[in-house]
N, C-alpha and C. Protein backbone atom coordinates (compact mmCIF):
# COMPACT_ATOMS: atom_id res chain seq x y z
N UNK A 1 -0.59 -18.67 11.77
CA UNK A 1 -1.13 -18.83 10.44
C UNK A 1 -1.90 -17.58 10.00
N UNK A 2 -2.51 -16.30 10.70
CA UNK A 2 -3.55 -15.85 10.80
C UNK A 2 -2.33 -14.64 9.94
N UNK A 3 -1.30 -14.36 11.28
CA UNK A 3 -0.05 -13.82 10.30
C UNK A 3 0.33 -14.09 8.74
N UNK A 4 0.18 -14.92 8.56
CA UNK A 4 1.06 -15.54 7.19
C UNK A 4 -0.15 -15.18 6.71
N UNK A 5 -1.54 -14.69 6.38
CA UNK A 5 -2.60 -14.58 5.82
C UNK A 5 -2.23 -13.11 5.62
N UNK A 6 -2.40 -12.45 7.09
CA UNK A 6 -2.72 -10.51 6.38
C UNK A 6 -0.98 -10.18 6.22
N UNK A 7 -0.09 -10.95 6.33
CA UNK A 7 0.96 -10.75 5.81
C UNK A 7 0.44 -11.05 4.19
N UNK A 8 0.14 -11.63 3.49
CA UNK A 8 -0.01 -11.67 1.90
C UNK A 8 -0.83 -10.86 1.56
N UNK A 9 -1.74 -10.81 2.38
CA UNK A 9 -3.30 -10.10 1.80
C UNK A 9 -2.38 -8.39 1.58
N UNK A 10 -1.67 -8.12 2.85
CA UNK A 10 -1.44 -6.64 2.74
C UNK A 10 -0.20 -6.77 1.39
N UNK A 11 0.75 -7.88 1.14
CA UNK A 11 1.52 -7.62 0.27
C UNK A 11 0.73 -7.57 -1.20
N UNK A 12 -0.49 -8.20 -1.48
CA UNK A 12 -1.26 -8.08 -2.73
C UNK A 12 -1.68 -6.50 -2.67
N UNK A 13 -2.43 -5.72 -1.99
CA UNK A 13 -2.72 -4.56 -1.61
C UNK A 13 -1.74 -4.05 -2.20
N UNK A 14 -0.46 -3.93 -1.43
CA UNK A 14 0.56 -3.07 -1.95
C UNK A 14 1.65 -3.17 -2.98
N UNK A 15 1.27 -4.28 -3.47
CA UNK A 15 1.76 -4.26 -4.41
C UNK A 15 0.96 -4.31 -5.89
N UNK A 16 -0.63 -4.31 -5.76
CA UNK A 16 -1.68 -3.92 -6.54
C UNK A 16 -1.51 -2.25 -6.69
N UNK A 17 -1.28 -1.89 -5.33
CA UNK A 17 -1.73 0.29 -5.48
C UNK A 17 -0.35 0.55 -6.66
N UNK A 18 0.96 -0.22 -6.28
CA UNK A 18 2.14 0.17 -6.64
C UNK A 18 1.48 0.17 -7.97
N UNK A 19 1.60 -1.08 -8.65
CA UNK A 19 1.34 -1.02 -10.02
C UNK A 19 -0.10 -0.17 -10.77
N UNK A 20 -0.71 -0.01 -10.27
CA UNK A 20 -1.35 1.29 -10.63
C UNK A 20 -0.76 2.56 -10.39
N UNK A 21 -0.32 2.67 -9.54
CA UNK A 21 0.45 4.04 -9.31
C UNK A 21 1.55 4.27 -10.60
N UNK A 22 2.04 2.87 -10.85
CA UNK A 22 2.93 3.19 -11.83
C UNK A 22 2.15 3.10 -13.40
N UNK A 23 1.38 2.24 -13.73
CA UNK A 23 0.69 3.29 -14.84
C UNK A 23 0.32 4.51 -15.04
N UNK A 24 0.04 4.82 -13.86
CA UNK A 24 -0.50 6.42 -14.21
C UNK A 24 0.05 7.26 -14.19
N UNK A 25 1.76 6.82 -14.14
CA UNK A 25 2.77 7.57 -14.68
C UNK A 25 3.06 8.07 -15.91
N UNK A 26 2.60 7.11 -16.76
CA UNK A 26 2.01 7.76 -18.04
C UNK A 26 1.21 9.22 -18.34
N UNK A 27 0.65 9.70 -16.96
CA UNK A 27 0.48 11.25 -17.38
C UNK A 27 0.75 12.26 -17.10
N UNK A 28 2.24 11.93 -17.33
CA UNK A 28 2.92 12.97 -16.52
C UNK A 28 3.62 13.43 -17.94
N UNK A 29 4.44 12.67 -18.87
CA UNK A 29 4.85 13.18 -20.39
C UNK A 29 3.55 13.36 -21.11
N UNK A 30 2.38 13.21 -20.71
CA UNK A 30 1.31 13.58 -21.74
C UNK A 30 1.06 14.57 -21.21
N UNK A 31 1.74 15.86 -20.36
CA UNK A 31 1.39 16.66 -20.42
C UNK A 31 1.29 17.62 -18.88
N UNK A 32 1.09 16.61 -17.89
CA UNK A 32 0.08 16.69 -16.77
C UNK A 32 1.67 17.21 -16.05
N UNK A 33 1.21 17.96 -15.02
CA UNK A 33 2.49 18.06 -14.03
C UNK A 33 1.75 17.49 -12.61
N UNK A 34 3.10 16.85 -11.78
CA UNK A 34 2.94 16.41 -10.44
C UNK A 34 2.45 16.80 -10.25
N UNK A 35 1.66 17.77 -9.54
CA UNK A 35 0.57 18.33 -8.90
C UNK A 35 -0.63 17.58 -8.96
N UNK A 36 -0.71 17.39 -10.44
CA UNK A 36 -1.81 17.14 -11.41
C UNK A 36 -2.06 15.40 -10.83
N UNK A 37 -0.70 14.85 -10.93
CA UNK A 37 -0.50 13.44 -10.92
C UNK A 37 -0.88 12.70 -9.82
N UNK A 38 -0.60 13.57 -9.12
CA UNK A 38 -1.16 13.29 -7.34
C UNK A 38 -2.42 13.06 -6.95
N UNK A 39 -2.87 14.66 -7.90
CA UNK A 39 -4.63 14.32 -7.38
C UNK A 39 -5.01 13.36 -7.76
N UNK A 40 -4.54 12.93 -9.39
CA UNK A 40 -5.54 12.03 -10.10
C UNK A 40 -5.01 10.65 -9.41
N UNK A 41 -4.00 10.14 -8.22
CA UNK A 41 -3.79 9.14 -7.87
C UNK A 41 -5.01 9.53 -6.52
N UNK A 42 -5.26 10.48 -6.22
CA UNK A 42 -6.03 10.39 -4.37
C UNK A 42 -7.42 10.52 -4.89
N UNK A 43 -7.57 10.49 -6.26
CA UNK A 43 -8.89 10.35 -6.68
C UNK A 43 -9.46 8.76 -7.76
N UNK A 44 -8.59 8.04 -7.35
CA UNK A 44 -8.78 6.73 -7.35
C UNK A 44 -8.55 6.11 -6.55
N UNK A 45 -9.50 4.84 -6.24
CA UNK A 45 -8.87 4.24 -5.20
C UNK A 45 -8.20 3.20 -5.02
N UNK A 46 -7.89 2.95 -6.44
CA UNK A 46 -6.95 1.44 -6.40
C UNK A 46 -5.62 1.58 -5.84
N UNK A 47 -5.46 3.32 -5.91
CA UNK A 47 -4.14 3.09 -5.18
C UNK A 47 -4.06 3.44 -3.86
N UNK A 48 -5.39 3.11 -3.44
CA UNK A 48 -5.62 2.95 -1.58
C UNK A 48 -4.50 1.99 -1.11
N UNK A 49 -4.67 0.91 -1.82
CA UNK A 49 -3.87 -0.20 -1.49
C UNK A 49 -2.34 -0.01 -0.82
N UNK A 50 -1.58 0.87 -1.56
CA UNK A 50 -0.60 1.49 -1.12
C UNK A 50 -0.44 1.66 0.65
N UNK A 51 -1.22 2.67 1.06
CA UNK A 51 -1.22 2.94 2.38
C UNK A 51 -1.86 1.60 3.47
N UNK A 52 -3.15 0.86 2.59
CA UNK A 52 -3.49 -0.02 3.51
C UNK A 52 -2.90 -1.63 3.58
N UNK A 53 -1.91 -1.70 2.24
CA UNK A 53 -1.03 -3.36 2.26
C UNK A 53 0.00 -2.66 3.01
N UNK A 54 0.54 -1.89 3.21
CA UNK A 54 2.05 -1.03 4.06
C UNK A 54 1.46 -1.50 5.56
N UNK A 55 0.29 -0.80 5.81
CA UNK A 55 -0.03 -1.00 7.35
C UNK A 55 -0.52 -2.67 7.70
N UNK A 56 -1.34 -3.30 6.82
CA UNK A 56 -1.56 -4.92 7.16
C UNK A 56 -0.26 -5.67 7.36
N UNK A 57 1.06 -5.06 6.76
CA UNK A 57 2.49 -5.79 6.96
C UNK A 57 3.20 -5.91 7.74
N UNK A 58 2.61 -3.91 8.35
CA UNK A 58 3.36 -3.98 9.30
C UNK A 58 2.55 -4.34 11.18
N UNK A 59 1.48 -4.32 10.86
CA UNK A 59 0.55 -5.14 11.87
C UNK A 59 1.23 -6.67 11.93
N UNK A 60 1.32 -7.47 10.60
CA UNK A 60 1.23 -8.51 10.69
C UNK A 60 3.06 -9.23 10.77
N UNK A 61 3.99 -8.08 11.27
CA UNK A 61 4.74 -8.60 11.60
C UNK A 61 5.49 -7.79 13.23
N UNK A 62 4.47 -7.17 14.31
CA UNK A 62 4.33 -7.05 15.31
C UNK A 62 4.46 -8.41 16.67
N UNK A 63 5.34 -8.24 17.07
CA UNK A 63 5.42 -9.69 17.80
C UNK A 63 4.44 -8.82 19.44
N UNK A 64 3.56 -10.15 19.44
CA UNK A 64 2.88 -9.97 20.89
C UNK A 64 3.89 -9.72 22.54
N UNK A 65 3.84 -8.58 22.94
CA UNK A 65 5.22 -8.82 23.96
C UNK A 65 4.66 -10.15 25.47
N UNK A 66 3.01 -10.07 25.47
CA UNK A 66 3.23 -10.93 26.40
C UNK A 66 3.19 -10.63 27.98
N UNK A 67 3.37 -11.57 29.13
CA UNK A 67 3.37 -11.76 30.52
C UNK A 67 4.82 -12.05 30.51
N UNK A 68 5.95 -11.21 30.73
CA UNK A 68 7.14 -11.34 30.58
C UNK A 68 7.27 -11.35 31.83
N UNK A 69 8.33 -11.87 32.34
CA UNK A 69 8.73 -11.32 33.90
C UNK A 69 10.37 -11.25 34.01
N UNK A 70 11.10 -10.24 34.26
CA UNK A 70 12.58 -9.88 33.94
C UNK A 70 12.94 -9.69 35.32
């Protein structure tokens, strides 16, 4: 169950950074070049989310290997 929790929590995260990331695509025809676009995304942090819902997903779909014996 604990799974099925930071499995959502990280998919809200990343899919919160996404959609900010994609508004602020908007300043790229007003003028701004990539360069520009980049910083102004690593200088907010809503689109932290990005890097930290990616890693809660992929934590939260890691299977425990366990006391195996082969």
């Amino acid at each position: 169950m604990i799974r099925v929790l930071i499995y959502i929590a990280g998919f809200i995260l990343l899919s919160t950074g996404f959609l900010h990331s994609m508004i602020f695509l908007n300043l790229i025809p007003s003028g701004n070049s990539t360069m520009e676009y980049i910083k102004y995304l690593f200088s907010h942090s809503e689109t932290y989310g990005i890097p930290a819902g990616a890693l809660l997903i992929h934590l939260s779909t890691i299977k425990k290997s366990g006391n195996r014996r082969i």
